[in-house]
Protein backbone atom coordinates (compact mmCIF):
# COMPACT_ATOMS: atom_id res chain seq x y z
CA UNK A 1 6.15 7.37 12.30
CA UNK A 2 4.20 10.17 11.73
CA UNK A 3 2.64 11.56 8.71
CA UNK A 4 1.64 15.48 8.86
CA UNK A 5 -1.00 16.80 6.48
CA UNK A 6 1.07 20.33 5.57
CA UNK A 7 -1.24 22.28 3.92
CA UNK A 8 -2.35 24.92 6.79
CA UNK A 9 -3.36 28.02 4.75
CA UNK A 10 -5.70 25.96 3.06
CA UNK A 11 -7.37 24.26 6.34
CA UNK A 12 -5.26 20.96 4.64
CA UNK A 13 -8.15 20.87 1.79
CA UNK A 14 -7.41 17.91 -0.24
CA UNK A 15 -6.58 18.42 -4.01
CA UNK A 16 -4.71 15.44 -6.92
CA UNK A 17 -1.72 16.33 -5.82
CA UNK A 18 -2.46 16.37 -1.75
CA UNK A 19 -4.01 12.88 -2.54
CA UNK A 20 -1.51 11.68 -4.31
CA UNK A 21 0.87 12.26 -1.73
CA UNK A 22 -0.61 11.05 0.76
CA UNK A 23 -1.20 7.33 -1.47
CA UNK A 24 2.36 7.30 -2.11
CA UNK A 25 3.18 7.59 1.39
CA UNK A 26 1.22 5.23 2.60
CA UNK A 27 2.18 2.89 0.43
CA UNK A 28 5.90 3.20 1.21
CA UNK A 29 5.23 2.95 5.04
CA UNK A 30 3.43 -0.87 4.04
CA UNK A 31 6.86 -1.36 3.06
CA UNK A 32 8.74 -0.27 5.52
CA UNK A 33 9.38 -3.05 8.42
CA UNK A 34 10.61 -0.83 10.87
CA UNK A 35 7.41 1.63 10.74
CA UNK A 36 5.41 0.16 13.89
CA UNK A 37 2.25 2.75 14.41
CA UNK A 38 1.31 5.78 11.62
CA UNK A 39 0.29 8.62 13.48
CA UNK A 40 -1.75 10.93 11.27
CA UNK A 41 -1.74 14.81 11.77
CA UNK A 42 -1.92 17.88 10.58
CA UNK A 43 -0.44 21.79 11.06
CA UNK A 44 -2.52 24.88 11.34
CA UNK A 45 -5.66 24.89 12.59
CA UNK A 46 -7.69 22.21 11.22
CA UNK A 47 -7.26 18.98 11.03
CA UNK A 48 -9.02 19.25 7.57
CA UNK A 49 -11.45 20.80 5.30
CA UNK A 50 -12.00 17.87 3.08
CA UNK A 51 -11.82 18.77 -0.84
CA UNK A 52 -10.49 22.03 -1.98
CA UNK A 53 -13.13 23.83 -3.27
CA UNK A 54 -11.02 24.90 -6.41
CA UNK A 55 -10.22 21.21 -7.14
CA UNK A 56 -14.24 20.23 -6.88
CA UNK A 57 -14.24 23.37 -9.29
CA UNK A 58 -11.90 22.07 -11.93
CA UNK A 59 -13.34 18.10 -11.64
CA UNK A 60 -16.65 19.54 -12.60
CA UNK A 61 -15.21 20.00 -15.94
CA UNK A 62 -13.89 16.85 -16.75
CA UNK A 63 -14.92 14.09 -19.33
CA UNK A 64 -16.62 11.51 -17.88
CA UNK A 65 -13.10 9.22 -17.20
CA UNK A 66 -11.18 11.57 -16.15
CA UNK A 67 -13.57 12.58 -13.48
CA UNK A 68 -14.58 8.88 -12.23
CA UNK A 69 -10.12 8.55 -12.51
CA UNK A 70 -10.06 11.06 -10.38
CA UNK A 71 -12.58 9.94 -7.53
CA UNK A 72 -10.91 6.70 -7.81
CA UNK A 73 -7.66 8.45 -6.89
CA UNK A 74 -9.51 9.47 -3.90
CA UNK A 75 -11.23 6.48 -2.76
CA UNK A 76 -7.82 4.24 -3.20
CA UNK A 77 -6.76 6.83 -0.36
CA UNK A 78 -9.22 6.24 2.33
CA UNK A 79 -8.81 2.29 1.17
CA UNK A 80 -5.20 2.29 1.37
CA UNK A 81 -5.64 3.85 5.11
CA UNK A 82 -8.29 2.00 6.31
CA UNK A 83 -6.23 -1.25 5.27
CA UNK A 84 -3.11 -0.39 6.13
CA UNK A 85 -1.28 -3.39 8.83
CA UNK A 86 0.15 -1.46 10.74
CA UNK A 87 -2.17 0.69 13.70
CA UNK A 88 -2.86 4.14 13.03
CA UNK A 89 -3.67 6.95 14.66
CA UNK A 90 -5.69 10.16 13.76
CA UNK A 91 -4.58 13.29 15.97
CA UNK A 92 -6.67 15.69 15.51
CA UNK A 93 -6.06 18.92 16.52
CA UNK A 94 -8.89 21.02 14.59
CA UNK A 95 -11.91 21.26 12.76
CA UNK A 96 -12.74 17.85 10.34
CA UNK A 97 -15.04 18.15 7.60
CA UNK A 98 -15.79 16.30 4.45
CA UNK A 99 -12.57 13.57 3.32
CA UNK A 100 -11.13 14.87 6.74
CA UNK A 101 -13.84 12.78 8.49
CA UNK A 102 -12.86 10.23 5.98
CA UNK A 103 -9.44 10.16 7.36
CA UNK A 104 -10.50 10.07 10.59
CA UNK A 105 -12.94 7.04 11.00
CA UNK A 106 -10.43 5.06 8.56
CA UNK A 107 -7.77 5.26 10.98
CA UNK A 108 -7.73 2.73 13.87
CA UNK A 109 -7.39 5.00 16.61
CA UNK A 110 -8.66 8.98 16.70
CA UNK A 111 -7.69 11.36 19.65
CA UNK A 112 -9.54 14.78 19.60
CA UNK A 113 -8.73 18.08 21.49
CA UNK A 114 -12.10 19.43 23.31
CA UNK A 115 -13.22 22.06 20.94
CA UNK A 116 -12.80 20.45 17.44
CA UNK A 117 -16.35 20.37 15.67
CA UNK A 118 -16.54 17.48 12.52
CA UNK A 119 -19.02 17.77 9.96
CA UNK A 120 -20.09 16.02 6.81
CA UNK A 121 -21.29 19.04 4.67
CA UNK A 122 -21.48 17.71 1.31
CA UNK A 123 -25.05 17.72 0.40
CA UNK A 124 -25.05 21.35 1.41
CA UNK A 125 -22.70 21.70 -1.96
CA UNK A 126 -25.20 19.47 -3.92
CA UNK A 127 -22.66 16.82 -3.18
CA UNK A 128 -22.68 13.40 -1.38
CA UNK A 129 -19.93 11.72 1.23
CA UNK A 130 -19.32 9.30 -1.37
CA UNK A 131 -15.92 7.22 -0.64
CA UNK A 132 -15.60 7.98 2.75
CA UNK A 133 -19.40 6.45 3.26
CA UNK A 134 -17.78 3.09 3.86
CA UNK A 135 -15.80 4.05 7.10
CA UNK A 136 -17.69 6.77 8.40
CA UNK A 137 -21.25 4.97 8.27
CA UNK A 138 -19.96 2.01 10.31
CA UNK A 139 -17.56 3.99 12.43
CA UNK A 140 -20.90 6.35 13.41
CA UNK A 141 -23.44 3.58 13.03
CA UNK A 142 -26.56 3.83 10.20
CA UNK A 143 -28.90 6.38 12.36
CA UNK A 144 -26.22 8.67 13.25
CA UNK A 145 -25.17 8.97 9.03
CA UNK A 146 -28.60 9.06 8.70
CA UNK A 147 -28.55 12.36 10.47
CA UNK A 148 -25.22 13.39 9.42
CA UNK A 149 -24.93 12.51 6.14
CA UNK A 150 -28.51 14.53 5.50
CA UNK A 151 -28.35 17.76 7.51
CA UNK A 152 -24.63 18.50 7.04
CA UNK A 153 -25.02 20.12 10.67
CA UNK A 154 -21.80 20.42 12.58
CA UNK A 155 -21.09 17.70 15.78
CA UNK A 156 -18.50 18.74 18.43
CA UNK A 157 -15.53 16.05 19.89
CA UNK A 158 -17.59 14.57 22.70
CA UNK A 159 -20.54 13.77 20.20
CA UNK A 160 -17.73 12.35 17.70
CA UNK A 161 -16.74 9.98 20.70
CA UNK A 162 -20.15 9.28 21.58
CA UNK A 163 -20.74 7.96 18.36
CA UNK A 164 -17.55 6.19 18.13
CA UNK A 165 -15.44 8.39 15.52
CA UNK A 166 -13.19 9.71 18.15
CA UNK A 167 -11.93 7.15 20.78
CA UNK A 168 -10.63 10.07 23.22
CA UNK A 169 -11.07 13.39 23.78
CA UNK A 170 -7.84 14.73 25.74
CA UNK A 171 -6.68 18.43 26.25
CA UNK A 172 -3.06 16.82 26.13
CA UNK A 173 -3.37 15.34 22.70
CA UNK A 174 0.58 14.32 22.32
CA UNK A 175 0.66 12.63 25.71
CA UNK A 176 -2.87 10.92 24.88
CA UNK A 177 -1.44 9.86 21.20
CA UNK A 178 1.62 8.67 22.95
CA UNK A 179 -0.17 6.56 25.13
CA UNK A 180 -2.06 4.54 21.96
CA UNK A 181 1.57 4.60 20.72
CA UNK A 182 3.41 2.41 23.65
CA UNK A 183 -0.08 0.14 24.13
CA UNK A 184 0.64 -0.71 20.15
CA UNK A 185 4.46 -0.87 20.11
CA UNK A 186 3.71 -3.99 23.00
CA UNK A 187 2.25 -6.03 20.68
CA UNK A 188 3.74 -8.14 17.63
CA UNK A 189 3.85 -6.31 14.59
CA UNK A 190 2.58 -9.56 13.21
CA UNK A 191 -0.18 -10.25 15.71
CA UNK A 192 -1.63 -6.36 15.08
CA UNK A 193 -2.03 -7.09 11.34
CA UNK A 194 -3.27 -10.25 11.89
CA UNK A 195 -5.77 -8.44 14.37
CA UNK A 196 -6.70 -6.04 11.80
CA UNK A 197 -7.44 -9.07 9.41
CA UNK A 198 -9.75 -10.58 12.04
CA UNK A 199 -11.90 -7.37 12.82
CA UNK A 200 -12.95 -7.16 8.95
CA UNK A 201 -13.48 -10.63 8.78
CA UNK A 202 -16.08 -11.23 11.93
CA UNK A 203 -17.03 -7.62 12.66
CA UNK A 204 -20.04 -7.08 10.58
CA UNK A 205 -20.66 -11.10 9.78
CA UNK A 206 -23.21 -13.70 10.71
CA UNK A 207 -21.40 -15.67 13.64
CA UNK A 208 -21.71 -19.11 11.02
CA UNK A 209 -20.40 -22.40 10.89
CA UNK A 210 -17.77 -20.58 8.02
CA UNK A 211 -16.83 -17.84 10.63
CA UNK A 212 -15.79 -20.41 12.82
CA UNK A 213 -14.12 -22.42 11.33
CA UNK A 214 -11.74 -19.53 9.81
CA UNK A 215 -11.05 -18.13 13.49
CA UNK A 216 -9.86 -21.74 14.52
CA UNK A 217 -8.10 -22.16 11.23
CA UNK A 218 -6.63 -18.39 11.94
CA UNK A 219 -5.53 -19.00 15.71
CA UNK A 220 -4.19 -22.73 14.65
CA UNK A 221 -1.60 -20.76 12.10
CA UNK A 222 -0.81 -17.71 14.18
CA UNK A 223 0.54 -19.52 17.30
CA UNK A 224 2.13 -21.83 15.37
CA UNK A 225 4.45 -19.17 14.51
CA UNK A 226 7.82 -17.70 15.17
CA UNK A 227 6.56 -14.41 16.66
CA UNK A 228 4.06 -16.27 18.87
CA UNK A 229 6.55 -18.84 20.11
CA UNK A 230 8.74 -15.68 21.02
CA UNK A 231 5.23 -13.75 22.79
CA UNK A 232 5.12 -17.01 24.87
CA UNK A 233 8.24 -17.70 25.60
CA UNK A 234 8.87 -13.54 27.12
CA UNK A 235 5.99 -14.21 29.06
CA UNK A 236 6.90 -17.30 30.74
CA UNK A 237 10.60 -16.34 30.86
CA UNK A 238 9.67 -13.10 32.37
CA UNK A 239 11.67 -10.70 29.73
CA UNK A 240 10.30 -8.41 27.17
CA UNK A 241 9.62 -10.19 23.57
CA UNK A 242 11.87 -9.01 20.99
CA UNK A 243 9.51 -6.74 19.63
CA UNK A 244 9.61 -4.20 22.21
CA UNK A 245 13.28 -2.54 23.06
């Protein structure tokens, strides 16, 4: 399924409502057991400008609690993304600054056209890249948001993949999306979430005699089930598992 950011005359700025949205979505599609892949895009010509400068304008005014409620709303966003068990997708057809890097690095996937630039231009509001800091720092690595996170300066697609923000740059960005698409749809719905489990779990951890013994105690339970006996079985039977139609 696909989930369009629709706010074009405003470069798809984020705002409470925009954020709330987008929650609520996302938390229907974990859900829904037919959605299989979330692609994430957006109309107009950016991809997105991060926070709407009027909406930074009004939460400058707030008590204390309604302020930190509000940049809660926003972080439960990016976590609700970056969590989500199904694979995702960012397609992103224009300019990303701000949250709309956010979006970007949370997603599993991220497809660029050539000539989008990205940028992380708080600090040149007096502002920081708060909530997003937790996907975009690892996504980038600590001397790139070092650089990034400081200057504010602007970094074009091919830097972005260099880095490891973008996985692909492609001038055909629905026939590269596509392709990310059909590679997920072959695996079990199961096995991709389980996958998604396993990358937080080892990814940025000592390999330890704990570690260990969780992957054995994770393979030991996943094979031992339904969709795995099903995986297995396609594959020796020659025939497509009943995941994939």
């Amino acid at each position: 399924m696909t989930l369009t950011l629709n706010r074009p005359e405003l470069h798809n700025a984020f705002d409470e409502r925009l954020i709330a949205e987008l929650t609520a979505r996302l938390d229907a599609v974990q859900g829904d057991e037919s959605a299989r892949v979330l692609v994430l895009a957006s109309t107009g010509a950016s991809f997105s400008a991060g926070a709407d400068l009027n909406w930074m304008k009004r939460m400058a005014a707030y008590a204390p609690e309604d302020n930190r409620r509000d940049a809660d709303a926003l972080a439960r966003l990016m976590q609700t993304l970056n969590f989500l068990p199904l694979p995702t997708i960012a397609a992103v057809q224009g300019p990303a600054f701000g949250g709309g890097v956010g979006l970007v690095a949370a997603c599993d996937v991220a497809v660029a056209k050539p000539a989008v630039v990205f940028a992380l231009t708080e600090v040149r509001l007096g502002l920081i890249p708060a909530v997003i800091s937790p996907y975009v720092a690892p996504a980038i690595g600590e001397r790139a948001a070092r650089r990034y996170f400081l200057t504010g300066e602007r970094f074009d697609a091919e830097e972005a993949r260099r880095l490891g923000l973008v996985t692909e740059v492609a001038d055909d960005l629905e026939g590269a999306v596509g392709r990310y698409v059909d590679h997920f749809l072959a695996g079990g719905p199961q096995a991709i979430a389980a996958a998604k489990k396993l990358i937080r779990r080892v990814a940025r951890t000592p390999t330890n005699t704990a570690v260990i013994d969780d992957t054995a105690a994770r393979i030991a339970a996943i094979r031992a089930g339904d969709e795995a006996k099903e995986g297995i079985a396609a594959f020796l039977e020659k025939r497509k598992p009943s995941w994939r139609r």
